[in-house]
PDB file of N, CA and C in Angstrom:
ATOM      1  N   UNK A   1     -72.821   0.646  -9.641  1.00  0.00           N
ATOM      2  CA  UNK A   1     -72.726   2.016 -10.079  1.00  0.00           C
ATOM      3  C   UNK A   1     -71.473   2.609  -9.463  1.00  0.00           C
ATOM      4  N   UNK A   2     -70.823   3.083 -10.513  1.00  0.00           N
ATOM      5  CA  UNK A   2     -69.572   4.065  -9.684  1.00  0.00           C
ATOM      6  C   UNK A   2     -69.682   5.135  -9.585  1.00  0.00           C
ATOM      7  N   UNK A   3     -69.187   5.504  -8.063  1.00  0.00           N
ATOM      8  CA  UNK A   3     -69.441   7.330  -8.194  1.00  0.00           C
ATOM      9  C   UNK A   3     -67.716   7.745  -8.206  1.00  0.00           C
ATOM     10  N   UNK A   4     -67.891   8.948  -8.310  1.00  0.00           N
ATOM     11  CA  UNK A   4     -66.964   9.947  -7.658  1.00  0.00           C
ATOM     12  C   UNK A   4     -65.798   9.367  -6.739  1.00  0.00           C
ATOM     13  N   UNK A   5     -64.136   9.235  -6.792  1.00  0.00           N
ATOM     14  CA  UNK A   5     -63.625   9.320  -5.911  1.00  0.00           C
ATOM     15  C   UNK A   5     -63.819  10.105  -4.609  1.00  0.00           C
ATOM     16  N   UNK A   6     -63.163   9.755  -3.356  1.00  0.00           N
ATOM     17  CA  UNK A   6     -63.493  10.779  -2.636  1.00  0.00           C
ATOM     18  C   UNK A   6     -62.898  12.175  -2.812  1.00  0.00           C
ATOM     19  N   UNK A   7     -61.705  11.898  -3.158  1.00  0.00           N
ATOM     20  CA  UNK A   7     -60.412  13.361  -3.766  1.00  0.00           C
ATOM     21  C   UNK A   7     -61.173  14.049  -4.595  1.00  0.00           C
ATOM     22  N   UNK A   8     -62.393  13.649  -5.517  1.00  0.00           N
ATOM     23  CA  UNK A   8     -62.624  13.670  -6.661  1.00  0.00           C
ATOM     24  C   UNK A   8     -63.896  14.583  -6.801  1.00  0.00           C
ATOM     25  N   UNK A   9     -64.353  13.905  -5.109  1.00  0.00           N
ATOM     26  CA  UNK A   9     -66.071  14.565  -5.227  1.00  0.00           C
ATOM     27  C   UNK A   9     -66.055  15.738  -4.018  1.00  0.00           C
ATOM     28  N   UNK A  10     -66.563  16.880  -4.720  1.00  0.00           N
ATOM     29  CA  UNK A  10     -66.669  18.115  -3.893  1.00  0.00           C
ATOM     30  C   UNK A  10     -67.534  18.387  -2.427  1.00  0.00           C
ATOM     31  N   UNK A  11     -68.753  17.164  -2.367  1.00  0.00           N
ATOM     32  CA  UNK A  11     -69.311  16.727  -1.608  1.00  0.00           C
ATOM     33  C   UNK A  11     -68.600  16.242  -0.472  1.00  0.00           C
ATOM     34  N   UNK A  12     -67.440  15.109  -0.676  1.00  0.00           N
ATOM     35  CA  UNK A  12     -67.048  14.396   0.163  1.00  0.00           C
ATOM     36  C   UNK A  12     -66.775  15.554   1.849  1.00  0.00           C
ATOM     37  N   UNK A  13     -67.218  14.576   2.866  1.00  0.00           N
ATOM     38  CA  UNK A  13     -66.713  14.905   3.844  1.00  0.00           C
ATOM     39  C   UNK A  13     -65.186  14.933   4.535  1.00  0.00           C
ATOM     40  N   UNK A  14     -65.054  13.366   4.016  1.00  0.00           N
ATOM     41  CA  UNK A  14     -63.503  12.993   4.215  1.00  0.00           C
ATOM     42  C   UNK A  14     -62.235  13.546   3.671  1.00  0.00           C
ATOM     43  N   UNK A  15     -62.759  14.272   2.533  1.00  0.00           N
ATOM     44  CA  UNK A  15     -61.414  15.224   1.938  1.00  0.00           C
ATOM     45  C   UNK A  15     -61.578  16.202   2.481  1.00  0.00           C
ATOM     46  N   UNK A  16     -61.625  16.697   3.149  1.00  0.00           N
ATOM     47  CA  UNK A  16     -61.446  18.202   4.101  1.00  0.00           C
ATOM     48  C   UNK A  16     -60.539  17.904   5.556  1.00  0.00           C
ATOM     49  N   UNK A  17     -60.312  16.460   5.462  1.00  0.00           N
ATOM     50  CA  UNK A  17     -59.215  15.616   6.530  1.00  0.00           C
ATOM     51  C   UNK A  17     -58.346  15.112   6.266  1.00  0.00           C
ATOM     52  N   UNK A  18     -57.103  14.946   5.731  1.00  0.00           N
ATOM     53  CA  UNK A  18     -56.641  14.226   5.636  1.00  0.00           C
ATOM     54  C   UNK A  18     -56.162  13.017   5.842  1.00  0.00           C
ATOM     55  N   UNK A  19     -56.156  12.597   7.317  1.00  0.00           N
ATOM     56  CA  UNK A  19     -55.830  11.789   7.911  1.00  0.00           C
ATOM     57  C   UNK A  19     -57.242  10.560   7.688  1.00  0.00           C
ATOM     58  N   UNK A  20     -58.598  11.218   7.757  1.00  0.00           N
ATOM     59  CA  UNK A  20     -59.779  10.787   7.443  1.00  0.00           C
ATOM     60  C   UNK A  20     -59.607  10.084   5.941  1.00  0.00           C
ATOM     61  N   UNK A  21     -59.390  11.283   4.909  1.00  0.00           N
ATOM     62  CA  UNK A  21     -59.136  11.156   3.672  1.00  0.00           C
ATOM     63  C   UNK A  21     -58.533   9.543   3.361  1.00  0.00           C
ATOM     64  N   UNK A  22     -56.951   9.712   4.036  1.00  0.00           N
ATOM     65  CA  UNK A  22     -56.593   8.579   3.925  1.00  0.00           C
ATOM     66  C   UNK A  22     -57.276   6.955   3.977  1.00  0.00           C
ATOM     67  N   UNK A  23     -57.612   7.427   5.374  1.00  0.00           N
ATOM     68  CA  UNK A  23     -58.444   5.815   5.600  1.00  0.00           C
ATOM     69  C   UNK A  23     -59.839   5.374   4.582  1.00  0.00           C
ATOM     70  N   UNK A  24     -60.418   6.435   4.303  1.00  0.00           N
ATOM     71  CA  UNK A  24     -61.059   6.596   3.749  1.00  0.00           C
ATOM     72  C   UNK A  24     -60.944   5.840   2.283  1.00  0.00           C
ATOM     73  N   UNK A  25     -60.030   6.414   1.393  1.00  0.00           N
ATOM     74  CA  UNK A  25     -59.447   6.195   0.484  1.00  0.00           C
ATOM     75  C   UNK A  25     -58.984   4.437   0.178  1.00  0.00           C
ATOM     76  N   UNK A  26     -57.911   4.552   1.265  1.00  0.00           N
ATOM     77  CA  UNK A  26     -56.913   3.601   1.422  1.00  0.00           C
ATOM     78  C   UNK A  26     -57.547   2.274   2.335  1.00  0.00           C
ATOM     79  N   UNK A  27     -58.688   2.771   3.304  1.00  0.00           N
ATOM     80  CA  UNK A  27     -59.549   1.545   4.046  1.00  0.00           C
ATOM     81  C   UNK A  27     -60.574   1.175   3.475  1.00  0.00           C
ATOM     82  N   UNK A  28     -61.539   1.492   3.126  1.00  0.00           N
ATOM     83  CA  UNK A  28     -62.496   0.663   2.356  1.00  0.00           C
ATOM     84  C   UNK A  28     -63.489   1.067   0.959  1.00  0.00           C
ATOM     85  N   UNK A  29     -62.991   2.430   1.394  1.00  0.00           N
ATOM     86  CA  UNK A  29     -63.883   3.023   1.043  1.00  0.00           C
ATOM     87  C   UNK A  29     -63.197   4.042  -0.931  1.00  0.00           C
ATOM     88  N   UNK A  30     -63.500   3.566  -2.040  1.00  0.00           N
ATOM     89  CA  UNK A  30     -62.761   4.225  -2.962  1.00  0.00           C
ATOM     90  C   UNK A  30     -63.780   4.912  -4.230  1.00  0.00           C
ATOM     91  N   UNK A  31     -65.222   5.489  -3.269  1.00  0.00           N
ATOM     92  CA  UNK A  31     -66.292   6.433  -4.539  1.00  0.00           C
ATOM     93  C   UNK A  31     -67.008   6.788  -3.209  1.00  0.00           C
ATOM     94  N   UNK A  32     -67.177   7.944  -3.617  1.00  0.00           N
ATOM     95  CA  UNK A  32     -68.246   8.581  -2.427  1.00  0.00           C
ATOM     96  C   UNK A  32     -69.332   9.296  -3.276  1.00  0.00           C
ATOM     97  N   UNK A  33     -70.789   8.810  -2.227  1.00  0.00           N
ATOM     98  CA  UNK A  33     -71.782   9.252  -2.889  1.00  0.00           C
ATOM     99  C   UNK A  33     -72.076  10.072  -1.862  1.00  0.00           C
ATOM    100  N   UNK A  34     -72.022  10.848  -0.768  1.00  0.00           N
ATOM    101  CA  UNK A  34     -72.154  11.648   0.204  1.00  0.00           C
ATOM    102  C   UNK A  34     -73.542  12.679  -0.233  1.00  0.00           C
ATOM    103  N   UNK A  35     -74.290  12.924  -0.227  1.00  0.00           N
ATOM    104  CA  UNK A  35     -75.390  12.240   1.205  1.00  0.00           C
ATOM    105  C   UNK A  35     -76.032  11.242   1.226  1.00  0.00           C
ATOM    106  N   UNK A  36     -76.060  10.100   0.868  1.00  0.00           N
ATOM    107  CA  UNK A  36     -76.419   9.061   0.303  1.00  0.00           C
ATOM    108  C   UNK A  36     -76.354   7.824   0.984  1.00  0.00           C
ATOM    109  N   UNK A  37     -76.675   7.350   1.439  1.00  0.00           N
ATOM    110  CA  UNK A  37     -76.369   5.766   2.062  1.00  0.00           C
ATOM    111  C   UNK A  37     -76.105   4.778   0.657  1.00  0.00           C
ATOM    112  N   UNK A  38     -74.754   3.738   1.015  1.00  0.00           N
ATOM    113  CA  UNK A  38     -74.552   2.695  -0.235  1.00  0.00           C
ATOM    114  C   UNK A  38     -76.188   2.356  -0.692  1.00  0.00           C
ATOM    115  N   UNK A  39     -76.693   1.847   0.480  1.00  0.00           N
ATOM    116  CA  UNK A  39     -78.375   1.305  -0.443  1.00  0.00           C
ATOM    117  C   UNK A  39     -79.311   2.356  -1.276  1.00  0.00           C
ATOM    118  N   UNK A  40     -79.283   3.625  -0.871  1.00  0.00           N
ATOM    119  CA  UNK A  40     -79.840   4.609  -1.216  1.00  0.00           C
ATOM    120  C   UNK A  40     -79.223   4.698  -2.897  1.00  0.00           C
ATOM    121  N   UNK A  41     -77.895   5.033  -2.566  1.00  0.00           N
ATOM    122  CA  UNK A  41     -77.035   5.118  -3.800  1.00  0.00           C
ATOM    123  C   UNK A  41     -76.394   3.943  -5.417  1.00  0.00           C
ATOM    124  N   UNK A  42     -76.916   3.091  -4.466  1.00  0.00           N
ATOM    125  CA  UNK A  42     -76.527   1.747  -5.240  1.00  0.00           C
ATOM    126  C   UNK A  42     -75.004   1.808  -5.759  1.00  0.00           C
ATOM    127  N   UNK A  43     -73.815   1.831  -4.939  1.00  0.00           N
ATOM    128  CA  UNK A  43     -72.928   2.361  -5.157  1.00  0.00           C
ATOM    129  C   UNK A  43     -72.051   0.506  -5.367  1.00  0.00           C
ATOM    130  N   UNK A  44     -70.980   0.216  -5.420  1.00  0.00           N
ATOM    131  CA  UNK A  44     -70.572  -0.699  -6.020  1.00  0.00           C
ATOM    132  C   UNK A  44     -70.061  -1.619  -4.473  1.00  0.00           C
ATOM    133  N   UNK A  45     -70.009  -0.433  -3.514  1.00  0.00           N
ATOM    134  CA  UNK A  45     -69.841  -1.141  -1.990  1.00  0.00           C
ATOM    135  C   UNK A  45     -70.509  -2.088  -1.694  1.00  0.00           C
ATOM    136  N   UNK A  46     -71.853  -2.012  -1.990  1.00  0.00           N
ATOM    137  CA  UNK A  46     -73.227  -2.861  -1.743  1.00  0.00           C
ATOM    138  C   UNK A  46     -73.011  -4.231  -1.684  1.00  0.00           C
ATOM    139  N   UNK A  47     -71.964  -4.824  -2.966  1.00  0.00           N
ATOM    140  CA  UNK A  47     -71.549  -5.831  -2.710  1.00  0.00           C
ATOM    141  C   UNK A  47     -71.042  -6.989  -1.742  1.00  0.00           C
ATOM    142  N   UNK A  48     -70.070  -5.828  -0.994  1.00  0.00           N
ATOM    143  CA  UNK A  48     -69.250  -6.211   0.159  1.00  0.00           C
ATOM    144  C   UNK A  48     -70.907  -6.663   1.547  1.00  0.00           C
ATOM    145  N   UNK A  49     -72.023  -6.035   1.039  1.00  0.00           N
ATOM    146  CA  UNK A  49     -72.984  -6.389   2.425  1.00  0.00           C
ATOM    147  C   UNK A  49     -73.694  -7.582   2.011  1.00  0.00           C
ATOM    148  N   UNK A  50     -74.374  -8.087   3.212  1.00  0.00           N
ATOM    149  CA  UNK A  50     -74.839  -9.587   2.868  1.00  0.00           C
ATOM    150  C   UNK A  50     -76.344  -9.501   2.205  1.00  0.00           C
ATOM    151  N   UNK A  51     -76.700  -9.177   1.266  1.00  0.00           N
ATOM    152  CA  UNK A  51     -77.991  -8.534   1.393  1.00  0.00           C
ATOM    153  C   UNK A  51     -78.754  -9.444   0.533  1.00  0.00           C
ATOM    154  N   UNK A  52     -77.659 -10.480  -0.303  1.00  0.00           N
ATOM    155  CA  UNK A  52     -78.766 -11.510  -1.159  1.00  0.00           C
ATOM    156  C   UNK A  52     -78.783 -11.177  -2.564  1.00  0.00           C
ATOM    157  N   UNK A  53     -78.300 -11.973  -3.593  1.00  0.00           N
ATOM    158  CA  UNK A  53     -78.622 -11.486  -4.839  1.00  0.00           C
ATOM    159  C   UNK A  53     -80.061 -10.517  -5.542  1.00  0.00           C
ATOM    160  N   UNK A  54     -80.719 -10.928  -4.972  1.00  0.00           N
ATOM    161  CA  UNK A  54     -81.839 -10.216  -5.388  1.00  0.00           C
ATOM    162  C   UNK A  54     -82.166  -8.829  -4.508  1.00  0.00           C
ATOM    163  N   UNK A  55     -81.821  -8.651  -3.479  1.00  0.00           N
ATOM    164  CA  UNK A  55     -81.913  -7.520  -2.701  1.00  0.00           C
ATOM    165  C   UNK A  55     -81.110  -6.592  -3.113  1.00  0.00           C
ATOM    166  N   UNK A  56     -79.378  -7.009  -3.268  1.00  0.00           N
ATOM    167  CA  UNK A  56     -79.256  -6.219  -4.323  1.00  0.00           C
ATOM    168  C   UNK A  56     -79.145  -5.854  -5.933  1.00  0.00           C
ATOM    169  N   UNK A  57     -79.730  -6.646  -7.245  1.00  0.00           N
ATOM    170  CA  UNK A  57     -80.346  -6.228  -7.849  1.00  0.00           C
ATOM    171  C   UNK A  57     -81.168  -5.425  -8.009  1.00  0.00           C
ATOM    172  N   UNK A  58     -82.273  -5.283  -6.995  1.00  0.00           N
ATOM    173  CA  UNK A  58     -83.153  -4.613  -6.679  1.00  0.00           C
ATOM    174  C   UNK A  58     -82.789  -3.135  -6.036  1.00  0.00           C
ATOM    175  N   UNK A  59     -81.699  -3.207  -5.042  1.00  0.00           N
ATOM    176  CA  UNK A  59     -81.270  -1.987  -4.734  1.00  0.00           C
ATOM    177  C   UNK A  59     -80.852  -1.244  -5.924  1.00  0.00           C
ATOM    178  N   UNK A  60     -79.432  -1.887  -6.732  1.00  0.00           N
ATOM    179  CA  UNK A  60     -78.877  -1.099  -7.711  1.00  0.00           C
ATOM    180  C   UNK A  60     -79.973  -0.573  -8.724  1.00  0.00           C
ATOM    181  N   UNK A  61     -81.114  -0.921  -9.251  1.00  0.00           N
ATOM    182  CA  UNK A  61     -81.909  -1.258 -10.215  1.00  0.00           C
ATOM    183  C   UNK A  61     -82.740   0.224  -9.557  1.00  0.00           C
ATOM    184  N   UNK A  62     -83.509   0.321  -7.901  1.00  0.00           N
ATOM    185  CA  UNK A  62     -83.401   1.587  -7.555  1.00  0.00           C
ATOM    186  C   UNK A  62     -83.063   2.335  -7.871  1.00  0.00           C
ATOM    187  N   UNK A  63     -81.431   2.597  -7.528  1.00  0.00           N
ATOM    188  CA  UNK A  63     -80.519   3.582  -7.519  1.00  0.00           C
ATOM    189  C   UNK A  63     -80.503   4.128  -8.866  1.00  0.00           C
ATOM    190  N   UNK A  64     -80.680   3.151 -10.023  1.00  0.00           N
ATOM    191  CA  UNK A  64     -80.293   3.643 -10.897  1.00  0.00           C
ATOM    192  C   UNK A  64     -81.124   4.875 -11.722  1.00  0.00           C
ATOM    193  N   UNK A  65     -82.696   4.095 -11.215  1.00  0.00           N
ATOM    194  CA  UNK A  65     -84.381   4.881 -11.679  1.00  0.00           C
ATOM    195  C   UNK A  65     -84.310   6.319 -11.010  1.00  0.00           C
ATOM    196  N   UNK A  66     -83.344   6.259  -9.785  1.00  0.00           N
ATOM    197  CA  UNK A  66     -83.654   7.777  -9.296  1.00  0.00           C
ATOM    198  C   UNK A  66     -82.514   8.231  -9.366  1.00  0.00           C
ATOM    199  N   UNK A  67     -81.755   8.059  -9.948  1.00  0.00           N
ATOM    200  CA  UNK A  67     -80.719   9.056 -10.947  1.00  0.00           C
ATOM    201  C   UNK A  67     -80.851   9.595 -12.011  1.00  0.00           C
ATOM    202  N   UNK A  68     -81.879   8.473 -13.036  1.00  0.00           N
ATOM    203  CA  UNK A  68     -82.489   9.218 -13.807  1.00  0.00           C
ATOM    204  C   UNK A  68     -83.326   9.964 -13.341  1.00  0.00           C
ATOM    205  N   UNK A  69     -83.946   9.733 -12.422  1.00  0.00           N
ATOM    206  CA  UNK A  69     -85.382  10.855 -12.196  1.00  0.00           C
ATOM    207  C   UNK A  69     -85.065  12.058 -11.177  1.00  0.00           C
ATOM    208  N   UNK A  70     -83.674  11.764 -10.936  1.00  0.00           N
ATOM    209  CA  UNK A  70     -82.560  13.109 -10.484  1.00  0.00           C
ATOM    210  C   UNK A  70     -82.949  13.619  -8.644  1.00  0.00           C
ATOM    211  N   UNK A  71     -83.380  12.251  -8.085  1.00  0.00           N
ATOM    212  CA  UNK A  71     -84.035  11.831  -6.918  1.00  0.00           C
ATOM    213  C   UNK A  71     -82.873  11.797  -6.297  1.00  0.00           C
ATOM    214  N   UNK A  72     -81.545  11.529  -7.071  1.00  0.00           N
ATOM    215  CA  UNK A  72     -79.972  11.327  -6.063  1.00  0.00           C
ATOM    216  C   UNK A  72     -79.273  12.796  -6.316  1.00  0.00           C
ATOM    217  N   UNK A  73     -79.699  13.690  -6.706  1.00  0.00           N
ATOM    218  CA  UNK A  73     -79.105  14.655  -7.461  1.00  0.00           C
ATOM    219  C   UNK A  73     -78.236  15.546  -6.056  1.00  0.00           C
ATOM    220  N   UNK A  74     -77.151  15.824  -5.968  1.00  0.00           N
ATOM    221  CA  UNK A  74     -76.638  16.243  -7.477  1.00  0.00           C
ATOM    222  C   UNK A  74     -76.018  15.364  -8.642  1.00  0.00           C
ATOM    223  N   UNK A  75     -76.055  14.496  -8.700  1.00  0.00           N
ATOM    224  CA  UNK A  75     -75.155  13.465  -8.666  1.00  0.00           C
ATOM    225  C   UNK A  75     -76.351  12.898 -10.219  1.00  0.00           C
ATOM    226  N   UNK A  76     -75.782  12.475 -11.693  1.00  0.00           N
ATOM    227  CA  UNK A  76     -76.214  12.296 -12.456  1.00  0.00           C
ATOM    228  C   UNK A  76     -75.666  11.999 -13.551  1.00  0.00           C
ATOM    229  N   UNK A  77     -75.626  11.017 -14.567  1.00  0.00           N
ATOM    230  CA  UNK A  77     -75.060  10.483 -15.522  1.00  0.00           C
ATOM    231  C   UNK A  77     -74.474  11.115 -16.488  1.00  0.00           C
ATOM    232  N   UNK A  78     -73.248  11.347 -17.283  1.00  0.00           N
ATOM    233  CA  UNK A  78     -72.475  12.406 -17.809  1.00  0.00           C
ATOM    234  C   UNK A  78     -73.113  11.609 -19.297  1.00  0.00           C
ATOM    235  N   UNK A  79     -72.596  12.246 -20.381  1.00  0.00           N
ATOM    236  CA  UNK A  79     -73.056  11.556 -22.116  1.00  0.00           C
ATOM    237  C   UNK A  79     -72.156  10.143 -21.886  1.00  0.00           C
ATOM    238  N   UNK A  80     -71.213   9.953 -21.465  1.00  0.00           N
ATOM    239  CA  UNK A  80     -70.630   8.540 -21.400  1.00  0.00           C
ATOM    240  C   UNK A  80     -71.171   7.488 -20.514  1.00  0.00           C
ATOM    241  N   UNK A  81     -71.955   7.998 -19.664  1.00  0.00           N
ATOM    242  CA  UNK A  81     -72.779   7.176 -18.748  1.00  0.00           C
ATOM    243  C   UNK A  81     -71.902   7.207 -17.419  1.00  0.00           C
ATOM    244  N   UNK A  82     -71.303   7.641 -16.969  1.00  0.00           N
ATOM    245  CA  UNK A  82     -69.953   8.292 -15.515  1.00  0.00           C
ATOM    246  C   UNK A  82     -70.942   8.945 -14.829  1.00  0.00           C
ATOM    247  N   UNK A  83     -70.989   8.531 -13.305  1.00  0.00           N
ATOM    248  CA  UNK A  83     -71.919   9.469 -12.794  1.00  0.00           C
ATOM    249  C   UNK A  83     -70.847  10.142 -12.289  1.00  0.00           C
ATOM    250  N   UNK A  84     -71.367  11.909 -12.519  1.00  0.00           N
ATOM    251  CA  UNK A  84     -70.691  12.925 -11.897  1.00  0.00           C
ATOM    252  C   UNK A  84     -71.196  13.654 -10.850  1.00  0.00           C
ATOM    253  N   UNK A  85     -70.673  14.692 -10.517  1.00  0.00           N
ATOM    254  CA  UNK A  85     -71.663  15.783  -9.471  1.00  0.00           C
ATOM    255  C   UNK A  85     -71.933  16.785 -10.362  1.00  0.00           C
ATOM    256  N   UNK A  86     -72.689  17.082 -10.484  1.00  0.00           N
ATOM    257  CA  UNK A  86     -72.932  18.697 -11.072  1.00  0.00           C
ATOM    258  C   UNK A  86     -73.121  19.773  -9.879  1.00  0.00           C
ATOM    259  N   UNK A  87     -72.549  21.060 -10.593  1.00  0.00           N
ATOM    260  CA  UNK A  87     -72.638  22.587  -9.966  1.00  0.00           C
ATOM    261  C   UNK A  87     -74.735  22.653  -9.462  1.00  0.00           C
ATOM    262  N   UNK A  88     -74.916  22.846  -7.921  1.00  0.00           N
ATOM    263  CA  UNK A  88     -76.232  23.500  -7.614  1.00  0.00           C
ATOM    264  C   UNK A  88     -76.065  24.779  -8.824  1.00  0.00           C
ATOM    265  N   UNK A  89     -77.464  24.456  -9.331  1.00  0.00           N
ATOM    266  CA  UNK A  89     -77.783  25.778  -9.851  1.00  0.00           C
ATOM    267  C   UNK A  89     -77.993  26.912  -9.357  1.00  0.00           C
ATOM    268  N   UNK A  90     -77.846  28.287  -9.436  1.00  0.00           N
ATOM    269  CA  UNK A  90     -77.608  29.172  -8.794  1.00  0.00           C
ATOM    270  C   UNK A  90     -79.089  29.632  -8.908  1.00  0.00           C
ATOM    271  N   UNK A  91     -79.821  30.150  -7.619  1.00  0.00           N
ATOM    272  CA  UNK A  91     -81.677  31.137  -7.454  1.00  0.00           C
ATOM    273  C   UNK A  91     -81.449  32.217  -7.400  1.00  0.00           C
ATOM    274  N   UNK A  92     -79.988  32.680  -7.216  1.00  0.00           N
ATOM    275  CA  UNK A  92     -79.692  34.763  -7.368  1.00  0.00           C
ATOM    276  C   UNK A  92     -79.823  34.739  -8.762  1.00  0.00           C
ATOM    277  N   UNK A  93     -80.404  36.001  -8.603  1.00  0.00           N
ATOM    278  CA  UNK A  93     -80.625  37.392 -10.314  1.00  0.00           C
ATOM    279  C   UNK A  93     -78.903  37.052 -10.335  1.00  0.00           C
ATOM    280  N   UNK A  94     -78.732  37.176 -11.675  1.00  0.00           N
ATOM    281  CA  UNK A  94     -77.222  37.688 -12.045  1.00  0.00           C
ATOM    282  C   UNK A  94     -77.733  39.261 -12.357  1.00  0.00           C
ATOM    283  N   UNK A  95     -75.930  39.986 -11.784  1.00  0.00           N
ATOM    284  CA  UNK A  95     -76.763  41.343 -11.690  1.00  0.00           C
ATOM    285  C   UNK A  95     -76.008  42.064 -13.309  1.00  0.00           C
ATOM    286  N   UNK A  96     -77.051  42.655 -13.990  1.00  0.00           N
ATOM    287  CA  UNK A  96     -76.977  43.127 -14.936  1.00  0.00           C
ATOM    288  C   UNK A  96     -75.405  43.559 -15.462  1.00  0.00           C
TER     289      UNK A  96
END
C-alpha cells in the first residue's frame, strides 16, 4: 500500500524539520503513514522487515480491511484507489 509522501502528507512529523525531512525522505523512508506503525499501516516498507511471506500478506491484507472500515482514518482510498489524507471533519456550528 502506498501512502502519502512525507512533503506530501499534512500529518507528517518530519516535514516541520528540515534537516529531519531530509533524512527522512532521502534515508529510508519515502510515504508516511503517521500515526501508524508500518504493520499497523501495511505500508510498502514492510517489505524491507523480516517478517515471512505470510506474515506479511496477512499484515497488508489487515491494513487494507481497516482502511476500508476507516479504522486507519484519516487516511482512505481516493476513486482511483491512492490512499490520501482527508480534512478532520469539523464538530463547530458554522455560524449563520
Amino acid at each position: 500500500m502506498k501512502y502519502p509522501a512525507p512533503e506530501a502528507n499534512p500529518l507528517c512529523k518530519c516535514r516541520q524539520n528540515p534537516s529531519r525531512l531530509f533524512w527522512c525522505r532521502h534515508g529510508h523512508v519515502v510515504e508516511c503513514h503517521y500515526p501508524f506503525a508500518c504493520l499497523e499501516a501495511g505500508c510498502d516498507h514492510l517489505e524491507k522487515y523480516k517478517l515471512g511471506r505470510v506474515k506479511l500478506i496477512q499484515a497488508k491484507a489487515a491494513a487494507r480491511k481497516a482502511l476500508v472500515d476507516g479504522s486507519l482514518a484519516p487516511y482512505e482510498n481516493d476513486e482511483d484507489g491512492n490512499i490520501i489524507v482527508t480534512e478532520p471533519k469539523s464538530t463547530k456550528a458554522r455560524p449563520p
